[in-house]
C-alpha atoms as a PDB file:
ATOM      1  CA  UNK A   1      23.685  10.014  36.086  1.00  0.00           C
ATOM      2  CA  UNK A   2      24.033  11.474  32.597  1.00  0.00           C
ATOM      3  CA  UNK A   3      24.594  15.517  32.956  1.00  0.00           C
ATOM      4  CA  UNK A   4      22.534  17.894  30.365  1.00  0.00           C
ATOM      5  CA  UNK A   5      23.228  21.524  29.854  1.00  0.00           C
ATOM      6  CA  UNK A   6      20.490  23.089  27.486  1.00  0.00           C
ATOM      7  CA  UNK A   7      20.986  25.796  25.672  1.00  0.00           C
ATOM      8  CA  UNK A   8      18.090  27.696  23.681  1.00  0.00           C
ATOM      9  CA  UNK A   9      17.181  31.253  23.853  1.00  0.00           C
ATOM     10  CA  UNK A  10      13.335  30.011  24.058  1.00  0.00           C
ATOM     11  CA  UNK A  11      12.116  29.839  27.522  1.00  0.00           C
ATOM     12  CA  UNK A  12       9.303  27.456  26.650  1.00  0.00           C
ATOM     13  CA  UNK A  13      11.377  25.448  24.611  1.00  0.00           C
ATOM     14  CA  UNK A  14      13.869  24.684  27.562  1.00  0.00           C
ATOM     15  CA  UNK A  15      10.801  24.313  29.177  1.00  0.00           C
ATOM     16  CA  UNK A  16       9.669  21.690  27.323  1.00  0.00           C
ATOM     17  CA  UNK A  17      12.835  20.168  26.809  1.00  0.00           C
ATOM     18  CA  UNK A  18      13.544  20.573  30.527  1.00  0.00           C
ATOM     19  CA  UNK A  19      10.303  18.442  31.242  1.00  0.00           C
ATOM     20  CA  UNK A  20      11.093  15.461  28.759  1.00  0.00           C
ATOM     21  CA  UNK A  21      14.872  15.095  30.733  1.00  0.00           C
ATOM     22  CA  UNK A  22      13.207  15.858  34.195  1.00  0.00           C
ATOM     23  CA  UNK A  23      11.399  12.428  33.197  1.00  0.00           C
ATOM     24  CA  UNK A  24      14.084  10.375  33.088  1.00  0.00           C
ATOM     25  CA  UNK A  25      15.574   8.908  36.233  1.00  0.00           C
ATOM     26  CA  UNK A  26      19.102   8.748  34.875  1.00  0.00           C
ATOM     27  CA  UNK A  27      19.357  12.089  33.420  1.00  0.00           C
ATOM     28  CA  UNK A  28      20.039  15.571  35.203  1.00  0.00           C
ATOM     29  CA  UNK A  29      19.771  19.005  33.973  1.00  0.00           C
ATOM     30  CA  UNK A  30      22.797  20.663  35.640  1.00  0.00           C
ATOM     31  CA  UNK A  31      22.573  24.145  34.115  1.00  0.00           C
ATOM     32  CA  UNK A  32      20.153  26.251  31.431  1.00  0.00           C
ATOM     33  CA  UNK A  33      21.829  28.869  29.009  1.00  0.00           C
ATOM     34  CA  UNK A  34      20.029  31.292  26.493  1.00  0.00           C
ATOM     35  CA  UNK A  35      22.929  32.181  24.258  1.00  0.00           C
ATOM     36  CA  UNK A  36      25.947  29.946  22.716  1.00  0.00           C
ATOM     37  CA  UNK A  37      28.220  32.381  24.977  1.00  0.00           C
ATOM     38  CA  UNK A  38      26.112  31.427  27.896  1.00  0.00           C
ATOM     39  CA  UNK A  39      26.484  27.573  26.892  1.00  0.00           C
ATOM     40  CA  UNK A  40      30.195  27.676  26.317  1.00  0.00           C
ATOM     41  CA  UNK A  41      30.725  29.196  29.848  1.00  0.00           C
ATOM     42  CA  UNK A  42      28.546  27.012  31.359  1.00  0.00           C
ATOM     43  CA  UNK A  43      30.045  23.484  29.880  1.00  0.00           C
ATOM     44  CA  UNK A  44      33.079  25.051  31.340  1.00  0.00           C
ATOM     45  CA  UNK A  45      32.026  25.573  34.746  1.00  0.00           C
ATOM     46  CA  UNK A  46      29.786  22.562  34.430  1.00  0.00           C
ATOM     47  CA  UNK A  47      31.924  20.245  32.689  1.00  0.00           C
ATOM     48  CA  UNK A  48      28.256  18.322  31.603  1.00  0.00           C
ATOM     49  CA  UNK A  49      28.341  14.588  29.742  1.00  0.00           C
ATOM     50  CA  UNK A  50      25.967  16.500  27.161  1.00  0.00           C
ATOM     51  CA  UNK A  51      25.074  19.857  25.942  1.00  0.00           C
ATOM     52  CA  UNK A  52      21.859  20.483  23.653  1.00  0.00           C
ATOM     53  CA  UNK A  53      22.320  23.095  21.425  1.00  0.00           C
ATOM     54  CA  UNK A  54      19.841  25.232  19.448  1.00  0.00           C
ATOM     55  CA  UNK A  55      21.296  25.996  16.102  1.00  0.00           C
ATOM     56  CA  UNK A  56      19.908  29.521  16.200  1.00  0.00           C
ATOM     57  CA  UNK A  57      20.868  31.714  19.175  1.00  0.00           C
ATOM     58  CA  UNK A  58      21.585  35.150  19.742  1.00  0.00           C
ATOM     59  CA  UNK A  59      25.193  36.769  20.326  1.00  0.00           C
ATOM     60  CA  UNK A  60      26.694  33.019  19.457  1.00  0.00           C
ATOM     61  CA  UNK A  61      24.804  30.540  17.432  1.00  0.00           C
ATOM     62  CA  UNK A  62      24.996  27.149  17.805  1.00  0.00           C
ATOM     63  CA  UNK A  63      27.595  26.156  15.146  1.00  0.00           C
ATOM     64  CA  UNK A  64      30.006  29.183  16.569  1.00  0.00           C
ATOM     65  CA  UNK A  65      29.289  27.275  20.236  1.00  0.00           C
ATOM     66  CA  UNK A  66      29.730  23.804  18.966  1.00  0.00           C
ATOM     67  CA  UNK A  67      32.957  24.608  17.988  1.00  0.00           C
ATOM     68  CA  UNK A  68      34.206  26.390  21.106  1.00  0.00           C
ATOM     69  CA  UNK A  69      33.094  23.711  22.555  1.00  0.00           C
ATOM     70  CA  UNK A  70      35.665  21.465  20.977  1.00  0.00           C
ATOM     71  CA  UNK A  71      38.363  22.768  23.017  1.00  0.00           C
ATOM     72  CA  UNK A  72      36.531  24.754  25.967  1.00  0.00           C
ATOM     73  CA  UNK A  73      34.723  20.856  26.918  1.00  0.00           C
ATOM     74  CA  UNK A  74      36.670  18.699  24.545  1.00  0.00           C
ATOM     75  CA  UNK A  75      35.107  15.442  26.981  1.00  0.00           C
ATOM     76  CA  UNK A  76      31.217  16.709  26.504  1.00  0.00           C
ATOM     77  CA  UNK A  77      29.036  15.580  23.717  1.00  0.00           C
ATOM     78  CA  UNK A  78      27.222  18.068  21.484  1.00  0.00           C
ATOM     79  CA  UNK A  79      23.864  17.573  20.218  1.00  0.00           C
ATOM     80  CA  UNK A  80      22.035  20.142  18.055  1.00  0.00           C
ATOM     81  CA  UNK A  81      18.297  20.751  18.143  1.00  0.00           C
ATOM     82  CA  UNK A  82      16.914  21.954  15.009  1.00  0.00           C
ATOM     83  CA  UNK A  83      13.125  22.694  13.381  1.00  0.00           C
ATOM     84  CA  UNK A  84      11.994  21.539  10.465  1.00  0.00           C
ATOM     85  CA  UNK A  85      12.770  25.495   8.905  1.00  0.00           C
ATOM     86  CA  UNK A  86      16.594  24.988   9.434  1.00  0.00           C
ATOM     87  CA  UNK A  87      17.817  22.714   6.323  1.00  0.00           C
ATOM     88  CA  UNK A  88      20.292  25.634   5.933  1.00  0.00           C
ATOM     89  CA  UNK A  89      22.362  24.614   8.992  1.00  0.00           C
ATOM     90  CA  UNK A  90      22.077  21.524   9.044  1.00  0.00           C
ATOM     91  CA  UNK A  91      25.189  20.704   6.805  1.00  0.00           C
ATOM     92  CA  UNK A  92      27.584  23.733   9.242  1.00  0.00           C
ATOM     93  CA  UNK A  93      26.437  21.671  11.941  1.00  0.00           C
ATOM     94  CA  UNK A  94      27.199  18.331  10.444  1.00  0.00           C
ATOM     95  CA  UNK A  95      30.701  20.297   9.914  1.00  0.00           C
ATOM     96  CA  UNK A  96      31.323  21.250  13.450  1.00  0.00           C
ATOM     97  CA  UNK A  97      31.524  18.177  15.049  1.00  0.00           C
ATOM     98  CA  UNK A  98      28.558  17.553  16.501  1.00  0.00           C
ATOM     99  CA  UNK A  99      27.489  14.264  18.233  1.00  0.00           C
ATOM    100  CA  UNK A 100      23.841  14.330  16.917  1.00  0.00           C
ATOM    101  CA  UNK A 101      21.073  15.946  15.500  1.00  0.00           C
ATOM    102  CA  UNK A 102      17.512  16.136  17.557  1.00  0.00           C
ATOM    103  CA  UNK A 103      13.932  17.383  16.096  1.00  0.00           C
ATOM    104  CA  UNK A 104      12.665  20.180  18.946  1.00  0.00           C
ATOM    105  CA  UNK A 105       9.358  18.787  18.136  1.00  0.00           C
ATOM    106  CA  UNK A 106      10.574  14.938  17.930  1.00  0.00           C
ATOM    107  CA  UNK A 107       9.002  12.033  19.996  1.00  0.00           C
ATOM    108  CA  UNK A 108      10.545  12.502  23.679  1.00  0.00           C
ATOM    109  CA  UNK A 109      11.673   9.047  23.362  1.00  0.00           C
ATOM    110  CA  UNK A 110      14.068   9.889  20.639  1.00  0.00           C
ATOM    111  CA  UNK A 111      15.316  12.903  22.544  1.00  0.00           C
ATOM    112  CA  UNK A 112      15.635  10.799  25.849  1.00  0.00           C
ATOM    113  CA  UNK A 113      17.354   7.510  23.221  1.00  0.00           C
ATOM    114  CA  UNK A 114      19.492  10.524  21.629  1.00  0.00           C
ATOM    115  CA  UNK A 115      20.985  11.904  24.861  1.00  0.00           C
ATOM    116  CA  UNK A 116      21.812   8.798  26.432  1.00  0.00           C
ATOM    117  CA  UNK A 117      23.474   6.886  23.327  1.00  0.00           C
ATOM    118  CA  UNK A 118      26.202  10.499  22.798  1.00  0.00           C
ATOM    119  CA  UNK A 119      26.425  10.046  26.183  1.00  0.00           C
ATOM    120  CA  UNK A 120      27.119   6.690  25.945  1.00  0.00           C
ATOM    121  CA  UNK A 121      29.623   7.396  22.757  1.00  0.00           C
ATOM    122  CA  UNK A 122      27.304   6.815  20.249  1.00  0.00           C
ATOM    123  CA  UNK A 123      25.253   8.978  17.791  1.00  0.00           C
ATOM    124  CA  UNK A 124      21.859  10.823  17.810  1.00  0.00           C
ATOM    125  CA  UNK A 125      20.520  11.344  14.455  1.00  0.00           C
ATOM    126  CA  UNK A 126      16.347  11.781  14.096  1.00  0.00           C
ATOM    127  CA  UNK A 127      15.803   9.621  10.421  1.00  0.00           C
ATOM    128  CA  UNK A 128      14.029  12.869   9.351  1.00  0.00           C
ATOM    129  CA  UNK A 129      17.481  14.577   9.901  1.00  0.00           C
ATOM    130  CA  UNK A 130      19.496  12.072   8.570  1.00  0.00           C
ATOM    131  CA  UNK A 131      17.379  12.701   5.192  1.00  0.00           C
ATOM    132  CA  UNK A 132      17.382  16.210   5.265  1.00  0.00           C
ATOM    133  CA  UNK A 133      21.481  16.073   5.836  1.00  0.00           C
ATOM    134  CA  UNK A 134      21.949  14.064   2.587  1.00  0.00           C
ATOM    135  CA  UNK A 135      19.298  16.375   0.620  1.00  0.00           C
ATOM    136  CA  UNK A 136      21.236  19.202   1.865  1.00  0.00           C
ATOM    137  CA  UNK A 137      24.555  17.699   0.902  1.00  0.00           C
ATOM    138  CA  UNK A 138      23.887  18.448  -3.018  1.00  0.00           C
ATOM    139  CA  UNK A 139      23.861  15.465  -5.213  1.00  0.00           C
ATOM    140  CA  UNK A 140      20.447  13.925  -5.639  1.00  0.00           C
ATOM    141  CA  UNK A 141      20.025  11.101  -3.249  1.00  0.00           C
ATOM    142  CA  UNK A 142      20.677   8.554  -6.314  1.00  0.00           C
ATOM    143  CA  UNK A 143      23.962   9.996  -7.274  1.00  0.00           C
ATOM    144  CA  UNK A 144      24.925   9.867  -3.735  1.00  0.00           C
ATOM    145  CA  UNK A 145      23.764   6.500  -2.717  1.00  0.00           C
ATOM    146  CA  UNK A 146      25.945   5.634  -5.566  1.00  0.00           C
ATOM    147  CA  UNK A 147      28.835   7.088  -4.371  1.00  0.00           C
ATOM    148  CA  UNK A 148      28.248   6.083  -1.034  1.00  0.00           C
ATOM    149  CA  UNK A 149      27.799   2.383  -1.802  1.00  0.00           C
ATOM    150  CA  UNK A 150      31.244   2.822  -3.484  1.00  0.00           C
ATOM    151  CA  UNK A 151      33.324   4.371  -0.841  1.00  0.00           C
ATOM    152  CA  UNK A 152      31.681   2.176   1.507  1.00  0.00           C
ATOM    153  CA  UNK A 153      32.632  -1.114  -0.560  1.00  0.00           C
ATOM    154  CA  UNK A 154      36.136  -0.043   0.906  1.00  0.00           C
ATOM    155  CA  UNK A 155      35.280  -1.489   3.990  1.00  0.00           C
ATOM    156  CA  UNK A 156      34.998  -5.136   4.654  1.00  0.00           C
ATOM    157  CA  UNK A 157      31.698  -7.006   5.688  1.00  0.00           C
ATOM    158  CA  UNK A 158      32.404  -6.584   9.165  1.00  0.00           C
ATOM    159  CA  UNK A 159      33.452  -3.079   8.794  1.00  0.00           C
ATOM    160  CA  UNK A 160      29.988  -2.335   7.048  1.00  0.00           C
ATOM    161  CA  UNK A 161      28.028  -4.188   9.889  1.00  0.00           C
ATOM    162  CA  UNK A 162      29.289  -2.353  12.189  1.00  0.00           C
ATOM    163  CA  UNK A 163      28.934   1.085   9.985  1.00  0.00           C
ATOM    164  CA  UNK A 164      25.352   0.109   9.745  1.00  0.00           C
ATOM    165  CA  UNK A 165      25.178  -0.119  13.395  1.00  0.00           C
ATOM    166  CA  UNK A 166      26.789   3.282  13.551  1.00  0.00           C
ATOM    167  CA  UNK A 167      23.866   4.648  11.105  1.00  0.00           C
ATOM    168  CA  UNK A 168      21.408   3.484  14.138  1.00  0.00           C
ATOM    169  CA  UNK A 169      22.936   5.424  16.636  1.00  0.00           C
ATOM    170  CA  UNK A 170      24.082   2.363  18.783  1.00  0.00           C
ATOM    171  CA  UNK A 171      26.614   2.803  20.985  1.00  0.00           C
ATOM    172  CA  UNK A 172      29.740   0.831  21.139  1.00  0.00           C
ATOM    173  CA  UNK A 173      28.737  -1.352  24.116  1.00  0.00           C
ATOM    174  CA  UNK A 174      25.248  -1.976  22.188  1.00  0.00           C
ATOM    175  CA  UNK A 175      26.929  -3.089  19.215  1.00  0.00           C
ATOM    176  CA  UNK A 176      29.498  -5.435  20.881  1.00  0.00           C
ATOM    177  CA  UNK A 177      25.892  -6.742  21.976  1.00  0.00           C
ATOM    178  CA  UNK A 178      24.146  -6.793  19.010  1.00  0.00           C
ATOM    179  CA  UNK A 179      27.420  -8.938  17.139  1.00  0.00           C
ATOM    180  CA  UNK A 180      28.380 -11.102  19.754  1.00  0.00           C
ATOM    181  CA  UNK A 181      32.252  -8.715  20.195  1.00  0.00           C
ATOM    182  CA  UNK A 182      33.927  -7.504  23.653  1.00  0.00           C
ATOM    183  CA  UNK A 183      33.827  -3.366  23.194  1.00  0.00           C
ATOM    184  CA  UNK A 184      37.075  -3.235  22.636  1.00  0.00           C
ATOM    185  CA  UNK A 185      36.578  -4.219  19.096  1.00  0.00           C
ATOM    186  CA  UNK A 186      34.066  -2.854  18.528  1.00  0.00           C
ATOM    187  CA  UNK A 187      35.954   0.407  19.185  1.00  0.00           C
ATOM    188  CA  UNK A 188      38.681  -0.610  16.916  1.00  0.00           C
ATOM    189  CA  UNK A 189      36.561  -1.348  14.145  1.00  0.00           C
ATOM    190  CA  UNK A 190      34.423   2.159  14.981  1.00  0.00           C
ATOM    191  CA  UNK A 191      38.389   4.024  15.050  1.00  0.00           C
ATOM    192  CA  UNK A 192      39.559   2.243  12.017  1.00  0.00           C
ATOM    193  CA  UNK A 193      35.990   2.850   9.748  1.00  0.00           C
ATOM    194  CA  UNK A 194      36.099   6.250  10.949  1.00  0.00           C
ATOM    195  CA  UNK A 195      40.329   6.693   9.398  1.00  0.00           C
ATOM    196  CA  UNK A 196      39.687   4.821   6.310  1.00  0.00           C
ATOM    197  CA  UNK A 197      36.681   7.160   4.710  1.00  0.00           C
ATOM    198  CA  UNK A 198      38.163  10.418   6.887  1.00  0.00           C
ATOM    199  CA  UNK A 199      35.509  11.389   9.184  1.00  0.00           C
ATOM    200  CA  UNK A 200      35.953  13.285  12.274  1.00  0.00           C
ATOM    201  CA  UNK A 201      33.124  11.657  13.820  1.00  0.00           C
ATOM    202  CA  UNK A 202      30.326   8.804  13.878  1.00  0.00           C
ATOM    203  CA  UNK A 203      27.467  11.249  12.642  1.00  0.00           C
ATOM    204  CA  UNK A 204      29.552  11.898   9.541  1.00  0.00           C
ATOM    205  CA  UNK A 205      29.392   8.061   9.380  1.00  0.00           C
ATOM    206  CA  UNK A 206      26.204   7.613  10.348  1.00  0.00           C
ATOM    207  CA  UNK A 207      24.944   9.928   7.348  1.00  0.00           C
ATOM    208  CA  UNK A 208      27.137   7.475   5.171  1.00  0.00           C
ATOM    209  CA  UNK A 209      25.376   4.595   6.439  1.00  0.00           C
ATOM    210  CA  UNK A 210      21.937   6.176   5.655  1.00  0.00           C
ATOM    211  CA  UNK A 211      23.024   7.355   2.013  1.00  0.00           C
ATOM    212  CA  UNK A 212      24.340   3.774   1.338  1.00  0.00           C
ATOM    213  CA  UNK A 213      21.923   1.605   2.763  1.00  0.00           C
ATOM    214  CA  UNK A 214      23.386   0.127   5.554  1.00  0.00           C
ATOM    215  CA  UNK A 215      21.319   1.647   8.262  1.00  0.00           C
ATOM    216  CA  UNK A 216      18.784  -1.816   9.235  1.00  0.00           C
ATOM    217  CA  UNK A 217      15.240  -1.209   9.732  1.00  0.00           C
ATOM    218  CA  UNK A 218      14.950  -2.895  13.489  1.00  0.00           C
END
């Protein structure tokens, strides 16, 4: 059973979000907070698989909560939930660590896909996101897909299968799958991709695989 704390100072949103988990017979809403402070307390008391996080919260937004989070739940997953009127966040979120990023007002299959694969170890990222991430991260999306395709042509042909893989939000046990590899290398490629271009953390790759191309279409 895959443990949810939600945290959004919106009662109907937590409704609604509450509803779309409540569907799903593998995943459990253990506890509801209205404020990052809340959420932080809660993950501790909790100790959930995954928190959802609304960027935009009183007393402690989500960014300030993601990062407590880092070392008041180091072992929980953080997505954030975001609207389509939060570009301005979305690159501080990217920044904090986060384990995905989830449309409010997404398809509940993507929010029920997202929760399971960080849960899982793997990344959440709504396409829409992903392009609203790279838009955000200055550049036009030319000049970086140009740079991306460079820093990515680090990486060997395995290493940028597996990146691409990343970029889909498959976890490591779905890409061992997907390649015919026990999970154990897939890890070490995921570990080793992740210290060669310097990211904390497979979204940060994941928006690499999207600027470069990598991400495949099925």
């Amino acid at each position: 059973m895959i443990r949810v704390l939600l945290a959004d100072d919106e009662p109907l949103i937590r409704a609604g979000v509450r509803a779309t988990l409540g569907s799903a017979p593998d995943i459990e809403v253990v506890a509801e907070a209205a404020d990052g402070h809340q959420a932080v307390e809660m993950a501790r008391a909790h100790r959930p698989d995954v928190v959802l996080l609304d960027i935009r919260m009183p007393r402690l937004d989500g960014l300030g909560a993601a990062a407590e989070l880092a070392t008041a739940a180091p072992g929980t997953a953080v997505v954030m939930l975001t609207t389509f009127s939060e570009d301005d966040y979305l690159a501080g979120a990217l920044a904090s660590g986060a384990a995905g990023f989830l449309l409010k007002s997404g398809d509940p299959r993507e929010l029920l896909a997202g929760v399971r694969a960080v849960a899982d170890g793997g990344a959440a990222l709504s396409p829409s996101v992903a392009r609203r991430v790279i838009t955000q991260l200055g550049q036009g999306p030319w000049g970086r897909a140009v740079a991306a395709r460079t820093r990515v042509g680090e990486l060997t042909g395995r290493e940028r299968e597996v990146l691409g893989l990343v970029g889909a939000g498959l976890s490591n046990a779905e890409i061992a799958e997907r390649l015919f590899l026990v999970e154990g290398t897939v890890k070490a490629y995921v570990s080793a991709i992740l210290a060669r271009l310097g990211f904390k953390n497979r979204v940060q790759a994941a928006i690499l695989a999207y600027e470069a191309g990598l991400v495949p279409s099925s």
